[in-house]
C-alpha atoms as a PDB file:
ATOM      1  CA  UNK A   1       6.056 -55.879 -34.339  1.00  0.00           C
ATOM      2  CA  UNK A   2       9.443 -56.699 -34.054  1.00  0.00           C
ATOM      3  CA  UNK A   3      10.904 -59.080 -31.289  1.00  0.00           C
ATOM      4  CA  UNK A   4      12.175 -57.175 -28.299  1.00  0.00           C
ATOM      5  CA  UNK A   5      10.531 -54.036 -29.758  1.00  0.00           C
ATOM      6  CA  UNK A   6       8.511 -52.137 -26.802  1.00  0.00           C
ATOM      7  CA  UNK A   7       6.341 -49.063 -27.145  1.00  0.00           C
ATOM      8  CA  UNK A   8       4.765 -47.058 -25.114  1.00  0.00           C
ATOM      9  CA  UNK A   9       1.090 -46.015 -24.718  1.00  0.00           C
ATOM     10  CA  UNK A  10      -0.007 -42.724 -26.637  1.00  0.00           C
ATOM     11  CA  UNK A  11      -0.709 -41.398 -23.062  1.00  0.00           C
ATOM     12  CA  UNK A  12       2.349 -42.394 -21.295  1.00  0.00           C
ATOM     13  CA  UNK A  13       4.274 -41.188 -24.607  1.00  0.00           C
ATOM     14  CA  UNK A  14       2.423 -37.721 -23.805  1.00  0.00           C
ATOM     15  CA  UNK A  15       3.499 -37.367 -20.117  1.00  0.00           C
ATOM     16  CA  UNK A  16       7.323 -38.301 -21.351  1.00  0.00           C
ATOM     17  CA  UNK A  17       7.315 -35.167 -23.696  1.00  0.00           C
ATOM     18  CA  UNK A  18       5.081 -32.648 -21.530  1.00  0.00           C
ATOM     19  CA  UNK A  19       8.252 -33.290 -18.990  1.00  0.00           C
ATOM     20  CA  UNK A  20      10.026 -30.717 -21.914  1.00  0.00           C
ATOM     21  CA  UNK A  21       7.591 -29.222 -23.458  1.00  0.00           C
ATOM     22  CA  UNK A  22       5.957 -25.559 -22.938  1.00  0.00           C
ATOM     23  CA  UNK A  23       2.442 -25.432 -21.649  1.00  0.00           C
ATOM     24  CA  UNK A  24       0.793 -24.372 -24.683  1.00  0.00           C
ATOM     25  CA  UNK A  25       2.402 -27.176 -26.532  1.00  0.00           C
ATOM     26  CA  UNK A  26       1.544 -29.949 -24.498  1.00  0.00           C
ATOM     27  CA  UNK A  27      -1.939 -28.539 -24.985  1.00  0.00           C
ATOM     28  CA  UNK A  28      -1.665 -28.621 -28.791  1.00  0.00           C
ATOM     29  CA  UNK A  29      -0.700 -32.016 -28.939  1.00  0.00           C
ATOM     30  CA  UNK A  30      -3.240 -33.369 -26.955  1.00  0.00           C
ATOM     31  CA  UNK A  31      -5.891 -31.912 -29.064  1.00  0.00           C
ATOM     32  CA  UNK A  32      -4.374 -33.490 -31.983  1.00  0.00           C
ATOM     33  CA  UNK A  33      -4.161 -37.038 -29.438  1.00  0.00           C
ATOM     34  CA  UNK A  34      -7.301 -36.228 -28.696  1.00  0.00           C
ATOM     35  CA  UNK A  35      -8.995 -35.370 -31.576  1.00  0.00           C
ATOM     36  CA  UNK A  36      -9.533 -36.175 -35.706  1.00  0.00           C
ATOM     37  CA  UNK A  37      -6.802 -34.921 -37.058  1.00  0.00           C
ATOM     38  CA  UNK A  38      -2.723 -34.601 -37.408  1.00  0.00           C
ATOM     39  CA  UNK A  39      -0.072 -32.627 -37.690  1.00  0.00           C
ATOM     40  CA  UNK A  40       2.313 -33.822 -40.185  1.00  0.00           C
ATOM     41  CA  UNK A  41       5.454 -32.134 -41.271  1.00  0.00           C
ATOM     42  CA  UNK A  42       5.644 -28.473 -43.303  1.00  0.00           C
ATOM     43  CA  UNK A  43       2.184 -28.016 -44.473  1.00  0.00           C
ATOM     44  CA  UNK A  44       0.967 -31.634 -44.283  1.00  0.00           C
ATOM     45  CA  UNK A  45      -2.699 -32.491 -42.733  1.00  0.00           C
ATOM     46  CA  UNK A  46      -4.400 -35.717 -42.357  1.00  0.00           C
ATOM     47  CA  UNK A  47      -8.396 -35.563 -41.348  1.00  0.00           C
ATOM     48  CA  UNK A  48     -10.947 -37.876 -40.514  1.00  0.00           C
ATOM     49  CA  UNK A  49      -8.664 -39.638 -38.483  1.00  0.00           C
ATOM     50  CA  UNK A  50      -9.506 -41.579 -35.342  1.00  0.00           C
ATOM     51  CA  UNK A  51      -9.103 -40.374 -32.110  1.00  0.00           C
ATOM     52  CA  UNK A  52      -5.755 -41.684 -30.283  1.00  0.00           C
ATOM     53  CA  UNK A  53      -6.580 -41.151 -26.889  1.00  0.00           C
ATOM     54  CA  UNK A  54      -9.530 -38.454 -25.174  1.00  0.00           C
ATOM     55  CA  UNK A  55      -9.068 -36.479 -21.919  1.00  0.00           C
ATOM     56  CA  UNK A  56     -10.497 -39.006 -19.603  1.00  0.00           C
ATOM     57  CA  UNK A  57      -7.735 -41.423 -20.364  1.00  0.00           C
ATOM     58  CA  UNK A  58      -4.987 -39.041 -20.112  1.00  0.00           C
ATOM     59  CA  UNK A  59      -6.559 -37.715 -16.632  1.00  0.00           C
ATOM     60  CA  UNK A  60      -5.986 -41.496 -15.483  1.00  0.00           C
ATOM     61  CA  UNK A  61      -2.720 -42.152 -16.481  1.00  0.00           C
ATOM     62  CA  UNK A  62      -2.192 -38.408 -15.157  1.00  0.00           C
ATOM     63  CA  UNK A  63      -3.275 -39.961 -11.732  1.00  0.00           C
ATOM     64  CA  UNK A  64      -1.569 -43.518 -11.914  1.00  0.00           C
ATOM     65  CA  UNK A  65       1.464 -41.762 -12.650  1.00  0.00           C
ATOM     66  CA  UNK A  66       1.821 -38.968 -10.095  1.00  0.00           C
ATOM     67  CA  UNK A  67       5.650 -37.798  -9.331  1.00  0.00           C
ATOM     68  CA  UNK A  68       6.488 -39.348 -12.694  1.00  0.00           C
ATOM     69  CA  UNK A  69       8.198 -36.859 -15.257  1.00  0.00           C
ATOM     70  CA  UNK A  70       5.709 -34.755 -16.940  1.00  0.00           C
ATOM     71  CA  UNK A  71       2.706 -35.587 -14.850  1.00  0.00           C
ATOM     72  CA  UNK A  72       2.970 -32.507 -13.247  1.00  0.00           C
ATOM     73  CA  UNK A  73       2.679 -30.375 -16.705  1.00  0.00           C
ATOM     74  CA  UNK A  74       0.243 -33.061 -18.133  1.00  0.00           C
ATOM     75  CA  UNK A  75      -2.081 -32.497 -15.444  1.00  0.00           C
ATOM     76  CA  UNK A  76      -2.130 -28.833 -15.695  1.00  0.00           C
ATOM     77  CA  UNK A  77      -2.505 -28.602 -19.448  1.00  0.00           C
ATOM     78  CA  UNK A  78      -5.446 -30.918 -19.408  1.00  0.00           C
ATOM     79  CA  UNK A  79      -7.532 -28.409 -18.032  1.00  0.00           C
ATOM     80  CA  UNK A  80      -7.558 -26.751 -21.053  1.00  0.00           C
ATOM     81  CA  UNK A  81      -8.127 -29.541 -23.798  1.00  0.00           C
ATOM     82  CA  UNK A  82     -11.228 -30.807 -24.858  1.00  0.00           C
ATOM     83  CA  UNK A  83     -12.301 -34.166 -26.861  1.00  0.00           C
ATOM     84  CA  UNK A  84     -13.086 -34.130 -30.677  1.00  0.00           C
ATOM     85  CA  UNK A  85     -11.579 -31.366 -32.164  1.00  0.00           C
ATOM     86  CA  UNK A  86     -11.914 -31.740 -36.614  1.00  0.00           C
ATOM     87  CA  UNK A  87      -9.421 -29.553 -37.041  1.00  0.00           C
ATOM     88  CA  UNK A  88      -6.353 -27.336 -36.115  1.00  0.00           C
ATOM     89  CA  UNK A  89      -8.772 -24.377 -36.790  1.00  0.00           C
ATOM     90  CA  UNK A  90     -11.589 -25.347 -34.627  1.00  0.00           C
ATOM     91  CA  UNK A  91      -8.568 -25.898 -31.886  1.00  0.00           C
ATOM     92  CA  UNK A  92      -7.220 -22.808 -32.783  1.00  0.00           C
ATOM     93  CA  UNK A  93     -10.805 -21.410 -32.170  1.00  0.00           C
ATOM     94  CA  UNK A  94     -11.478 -22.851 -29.363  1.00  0.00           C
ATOM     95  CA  UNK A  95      -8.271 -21.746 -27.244  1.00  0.00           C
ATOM     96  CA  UNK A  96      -8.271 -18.522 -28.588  1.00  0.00           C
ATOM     97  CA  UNK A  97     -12.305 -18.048 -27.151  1.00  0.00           C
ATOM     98  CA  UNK A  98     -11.489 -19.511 -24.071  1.00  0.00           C
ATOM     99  CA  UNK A  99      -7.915 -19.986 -22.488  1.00  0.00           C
ATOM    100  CA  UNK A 100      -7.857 -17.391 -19.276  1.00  0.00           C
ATOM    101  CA  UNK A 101      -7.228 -13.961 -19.840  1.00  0.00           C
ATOM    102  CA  UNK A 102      -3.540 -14.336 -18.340  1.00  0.00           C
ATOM    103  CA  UNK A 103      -2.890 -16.972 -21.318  1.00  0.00           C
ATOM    104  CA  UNK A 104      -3.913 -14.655 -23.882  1.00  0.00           C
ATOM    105  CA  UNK A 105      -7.749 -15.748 -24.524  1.00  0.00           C
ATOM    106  CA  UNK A 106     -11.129 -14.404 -23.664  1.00  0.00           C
ATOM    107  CA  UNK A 107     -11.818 -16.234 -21.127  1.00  0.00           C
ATOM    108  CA  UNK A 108     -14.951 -17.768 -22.332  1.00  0.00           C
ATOM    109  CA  UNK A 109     -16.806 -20.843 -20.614  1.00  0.00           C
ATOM    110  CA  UNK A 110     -16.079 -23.910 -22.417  1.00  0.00           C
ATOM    111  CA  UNK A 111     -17.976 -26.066 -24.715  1.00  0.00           C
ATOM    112  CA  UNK A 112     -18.158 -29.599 -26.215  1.00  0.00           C
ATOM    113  CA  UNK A 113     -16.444 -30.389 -29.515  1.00  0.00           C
ATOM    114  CA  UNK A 114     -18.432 -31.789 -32.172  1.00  0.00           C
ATOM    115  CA  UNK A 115     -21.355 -32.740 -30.319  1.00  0.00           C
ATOM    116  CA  UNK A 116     -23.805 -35.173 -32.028  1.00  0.00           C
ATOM    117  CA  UNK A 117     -27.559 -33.942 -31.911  1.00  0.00           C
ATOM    118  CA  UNK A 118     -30.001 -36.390 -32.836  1.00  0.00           C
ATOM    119  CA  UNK A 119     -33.101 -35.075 -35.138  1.00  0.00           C
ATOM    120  CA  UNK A 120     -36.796 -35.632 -34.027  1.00  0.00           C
ATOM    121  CA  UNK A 121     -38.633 -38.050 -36.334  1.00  0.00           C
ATOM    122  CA  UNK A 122     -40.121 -35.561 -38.697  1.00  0.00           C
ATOM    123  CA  UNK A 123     -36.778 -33.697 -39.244  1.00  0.00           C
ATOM    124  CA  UNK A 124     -35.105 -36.476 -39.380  1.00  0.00           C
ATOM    125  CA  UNK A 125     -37.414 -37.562 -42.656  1.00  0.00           C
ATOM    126  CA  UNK A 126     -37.212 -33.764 -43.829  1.00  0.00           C
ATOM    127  CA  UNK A 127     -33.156 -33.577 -43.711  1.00  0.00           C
ATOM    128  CA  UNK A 128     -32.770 -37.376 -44.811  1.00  0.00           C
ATOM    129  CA  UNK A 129     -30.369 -37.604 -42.050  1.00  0.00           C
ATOM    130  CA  UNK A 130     -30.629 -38.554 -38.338  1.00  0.00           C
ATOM    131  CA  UNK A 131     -27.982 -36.127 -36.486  1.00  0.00           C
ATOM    132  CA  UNK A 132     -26.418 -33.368 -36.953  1.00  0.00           C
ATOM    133  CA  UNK A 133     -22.446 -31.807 -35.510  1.00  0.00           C
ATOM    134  CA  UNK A 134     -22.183 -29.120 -33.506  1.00  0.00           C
ATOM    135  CA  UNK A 135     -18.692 -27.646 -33.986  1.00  0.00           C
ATOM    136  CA  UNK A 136     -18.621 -25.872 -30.572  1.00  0.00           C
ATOM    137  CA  UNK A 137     -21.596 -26.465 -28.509  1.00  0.00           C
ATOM    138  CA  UNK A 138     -22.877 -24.801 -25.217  1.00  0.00           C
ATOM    139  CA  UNK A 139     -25.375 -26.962 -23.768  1.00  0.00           C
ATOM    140  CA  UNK A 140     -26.619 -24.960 -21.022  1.00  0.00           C
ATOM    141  CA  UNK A 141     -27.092 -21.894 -23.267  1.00  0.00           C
ATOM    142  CA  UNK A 142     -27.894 -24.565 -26.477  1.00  0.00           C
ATOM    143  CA  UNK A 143     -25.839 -22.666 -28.675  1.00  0.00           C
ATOM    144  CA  UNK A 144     -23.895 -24.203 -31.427  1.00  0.00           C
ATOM    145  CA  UNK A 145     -20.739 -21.833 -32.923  1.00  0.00           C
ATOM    146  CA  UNK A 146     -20.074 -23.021 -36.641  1.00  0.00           C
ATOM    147  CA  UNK A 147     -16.758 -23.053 -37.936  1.00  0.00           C
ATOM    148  CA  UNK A 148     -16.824 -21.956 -41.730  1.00  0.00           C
ATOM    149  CA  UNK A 149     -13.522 -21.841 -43.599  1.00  0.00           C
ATOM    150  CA  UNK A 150     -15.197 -21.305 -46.848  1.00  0.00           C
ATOM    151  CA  UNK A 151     -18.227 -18.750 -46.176  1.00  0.00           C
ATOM    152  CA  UNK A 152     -16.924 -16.688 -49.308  1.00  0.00           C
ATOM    153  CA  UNK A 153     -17.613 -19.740 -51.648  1.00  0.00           C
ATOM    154  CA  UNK A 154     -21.162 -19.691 -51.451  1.00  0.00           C
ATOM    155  CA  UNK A 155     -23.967 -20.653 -54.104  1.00  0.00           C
ATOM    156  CA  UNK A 156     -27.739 -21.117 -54.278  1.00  0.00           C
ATOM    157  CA  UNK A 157     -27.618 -24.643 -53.160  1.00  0.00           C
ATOM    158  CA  UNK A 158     -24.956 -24.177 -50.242  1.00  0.00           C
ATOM    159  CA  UNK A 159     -26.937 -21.294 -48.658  1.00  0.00           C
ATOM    160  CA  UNK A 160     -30.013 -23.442 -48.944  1.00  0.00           C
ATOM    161  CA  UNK A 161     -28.230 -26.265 -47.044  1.00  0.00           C
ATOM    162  CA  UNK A 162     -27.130 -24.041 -44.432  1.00  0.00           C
ATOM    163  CA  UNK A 163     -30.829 -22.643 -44.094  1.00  0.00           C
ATOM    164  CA  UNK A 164     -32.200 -26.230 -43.705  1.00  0.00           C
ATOM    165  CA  UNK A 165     -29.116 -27.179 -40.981  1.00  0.00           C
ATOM    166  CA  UNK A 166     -30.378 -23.854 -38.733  1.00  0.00           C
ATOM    167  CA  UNK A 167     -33.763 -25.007 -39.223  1.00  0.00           C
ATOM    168  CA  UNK A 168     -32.739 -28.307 -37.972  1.00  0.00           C
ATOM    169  CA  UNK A 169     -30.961 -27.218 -35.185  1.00  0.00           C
ATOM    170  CA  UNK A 170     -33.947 -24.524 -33.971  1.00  0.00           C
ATOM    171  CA  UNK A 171     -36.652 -27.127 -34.119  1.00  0.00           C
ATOM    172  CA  UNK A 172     -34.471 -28.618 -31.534  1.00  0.00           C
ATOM    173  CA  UNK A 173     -33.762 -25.602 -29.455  1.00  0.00           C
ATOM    174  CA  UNK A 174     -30.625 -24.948 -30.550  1.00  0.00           C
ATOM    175  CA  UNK A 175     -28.979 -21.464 -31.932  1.00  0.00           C
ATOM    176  CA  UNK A 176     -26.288 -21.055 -34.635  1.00  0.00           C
ATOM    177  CA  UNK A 177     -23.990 -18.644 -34.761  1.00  0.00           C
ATOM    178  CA  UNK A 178     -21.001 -18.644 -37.613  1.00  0.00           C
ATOM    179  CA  UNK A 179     -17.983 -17.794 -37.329  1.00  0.00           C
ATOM    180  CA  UNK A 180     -15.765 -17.769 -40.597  1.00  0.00           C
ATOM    181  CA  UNK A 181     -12.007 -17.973 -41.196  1.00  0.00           C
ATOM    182  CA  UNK A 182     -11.700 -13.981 -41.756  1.00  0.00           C
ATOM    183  CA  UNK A 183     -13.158 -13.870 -38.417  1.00  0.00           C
ATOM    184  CA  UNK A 184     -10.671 -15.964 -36.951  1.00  0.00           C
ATOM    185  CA  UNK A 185      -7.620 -14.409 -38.384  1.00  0.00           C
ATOM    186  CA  UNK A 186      -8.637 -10.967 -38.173  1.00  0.00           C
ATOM    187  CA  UNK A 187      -8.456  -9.355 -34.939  1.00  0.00           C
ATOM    188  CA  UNK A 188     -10.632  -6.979 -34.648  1.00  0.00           C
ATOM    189  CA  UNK A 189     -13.210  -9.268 -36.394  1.00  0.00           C
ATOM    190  CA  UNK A 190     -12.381 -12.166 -33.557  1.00  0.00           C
ATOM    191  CA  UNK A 191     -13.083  -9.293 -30.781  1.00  0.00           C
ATOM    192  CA  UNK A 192     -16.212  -8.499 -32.289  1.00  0.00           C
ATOM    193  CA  UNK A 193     -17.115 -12.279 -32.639  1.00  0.00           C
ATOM    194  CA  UNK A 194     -16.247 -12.649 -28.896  1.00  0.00           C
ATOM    195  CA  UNK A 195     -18.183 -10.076 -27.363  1.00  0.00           C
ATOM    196  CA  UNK A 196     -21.248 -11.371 -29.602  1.00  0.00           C
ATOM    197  CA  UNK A 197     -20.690 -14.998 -28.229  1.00  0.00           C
ATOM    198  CA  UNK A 198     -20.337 -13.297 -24.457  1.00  0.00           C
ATOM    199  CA  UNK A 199     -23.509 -12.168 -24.842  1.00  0.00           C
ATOM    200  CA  UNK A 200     -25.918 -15.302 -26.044  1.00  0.00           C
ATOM    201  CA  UNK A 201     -23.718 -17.179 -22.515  1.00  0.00           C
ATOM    202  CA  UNK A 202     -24.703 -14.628 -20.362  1.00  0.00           C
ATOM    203  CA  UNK A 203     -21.417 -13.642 -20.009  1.00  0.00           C
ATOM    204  CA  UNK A 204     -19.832 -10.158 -19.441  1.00  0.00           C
ATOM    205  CA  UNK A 205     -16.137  -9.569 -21.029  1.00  0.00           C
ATOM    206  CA  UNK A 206     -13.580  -7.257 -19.533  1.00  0.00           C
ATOM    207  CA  UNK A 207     -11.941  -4.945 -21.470  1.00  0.00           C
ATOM    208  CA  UNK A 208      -7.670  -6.238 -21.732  1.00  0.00           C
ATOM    209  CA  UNK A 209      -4.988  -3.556 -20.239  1.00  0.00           C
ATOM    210  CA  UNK A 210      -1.899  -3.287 -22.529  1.00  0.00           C
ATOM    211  CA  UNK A 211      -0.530  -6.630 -21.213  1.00  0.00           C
ATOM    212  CA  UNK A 212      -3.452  -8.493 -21.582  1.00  0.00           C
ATOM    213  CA  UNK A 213      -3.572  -7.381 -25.276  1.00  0.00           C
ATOM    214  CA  UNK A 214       0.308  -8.762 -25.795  1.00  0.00           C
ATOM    215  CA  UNK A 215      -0.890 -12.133 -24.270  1.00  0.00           C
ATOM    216  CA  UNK A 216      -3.654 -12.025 -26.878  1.00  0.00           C
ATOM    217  CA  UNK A 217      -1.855 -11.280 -29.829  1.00  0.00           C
ATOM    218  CA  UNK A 218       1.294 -13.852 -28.820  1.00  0.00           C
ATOM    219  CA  UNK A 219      -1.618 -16.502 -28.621  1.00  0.00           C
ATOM    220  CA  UNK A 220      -3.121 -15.254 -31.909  1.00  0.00           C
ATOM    221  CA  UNK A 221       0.515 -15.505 -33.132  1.00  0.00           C
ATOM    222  CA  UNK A 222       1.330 -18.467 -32.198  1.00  0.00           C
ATOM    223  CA  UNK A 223      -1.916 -20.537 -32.767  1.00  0.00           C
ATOM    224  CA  UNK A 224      -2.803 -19.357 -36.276  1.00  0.00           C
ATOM    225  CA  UNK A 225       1.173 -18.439 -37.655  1.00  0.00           C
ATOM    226  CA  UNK A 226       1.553 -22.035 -39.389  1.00  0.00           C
ATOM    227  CA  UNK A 227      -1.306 -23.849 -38.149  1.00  0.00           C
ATOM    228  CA  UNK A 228      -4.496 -23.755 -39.579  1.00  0.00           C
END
């Protein structure tokens, strides 16, 4: 580093932009702080990187830093960011499943990101592995949502692997369901995938007036234009 140089903290340099930044932006970029991947420019990705920051740090400097500039609209977006994200489509997924109704989203509970589940001793010799990743996980409903981008490239051995992961996952209690990328992008298909997903939580979804269905499709809009 050079002398004289100083830089900030990845959460301080958050709560600097959130002072000029929309809601749903701050959001976005702390999944990406806060999760395994980035945003580069145009169409560039980068995955499987290391998390810069999670939610519980953020929530600190949040506190240590009340009446700063962008503490306020730090604060408030946190509520709706989670740890671990892989992906701007599993983000994407996520908020679009679960932001409030008035924010365009189904209003869904919330679950972990990614969460590790460790295999008992004879799956664990069966599968040759000792955990498995939950892309969305419920825990009090043990229900694990896959993301699948590529469900339409499918071959003998894939569907066999995906078999083997469910049976994996029920010997521990767990459901799977999928949902895939013409899911996500499709409306209709997402509203369908919703009100399944309501129903394994326990949870009953309200039909959307005319406003609440131009809050949903702005979100859609905005969250899956450029992306995933």
């Amino acid at each position: 580093m050079a002398p004289g140089l100083l830089v900030v903290s990845v959460e301080c340099a958050l709560r600097q932009m959130s002072a000029d930044e929309r809601l749903l932006d701050i959001v976005l970029l702390c999944y990406e702080a806060c999760g395994c991947y980035r945003m580069g420019p145009g169409e560039d990705r980068l995955f499987d990187q290391g998390r810069l920051t999670t939610v519980d740090r953020l929530k600190r400097h949040v506190q240590a830093s009340a009446g700063l500039p962008g503490a306020g609209a730090l604060g408030r977006a946190l509520r709706f960011v989670r740890d671990d994200s892989f992906s701007p489509a599993e983000t994407a997924a996520v908020l679009l499943l679960c932001l409030p109704r008035r924010m365009g989203g189904y209003g869904l509970p919330w679950p972990e990101m990614n969460h590790r589940v460790d295999l008992g001793a004879r799956r664990r010799s069966a599968a040759g592995r000792s955990y498995l990743i939950c892309d969305l996980y419920w825990p009090g409903s043990r229900l694990d949502v896959e993301y699948d981008s590529d469900l339409c490239h499918t071959g003998s051995q894939r569907i066999a692997q995906d078999a083997m992961r469910r049976a994996d996952l029920f010997d521990r209690g767990i459901s799977v369901l999928t949902l895939t990328k013409g899911q996500l992008y499709d409306e209709e298909g997402l509203d369908v995938f919703a009100a399944v997903l309501a129903r394994q939580l326990g949870y009953r979804l309200r039909p959307v007036d005319a406003r609440g269905l131009a809050s949903r499709r702005a979100l859609r809009s905005e969250l899956l234009g450029s992306r995933c």
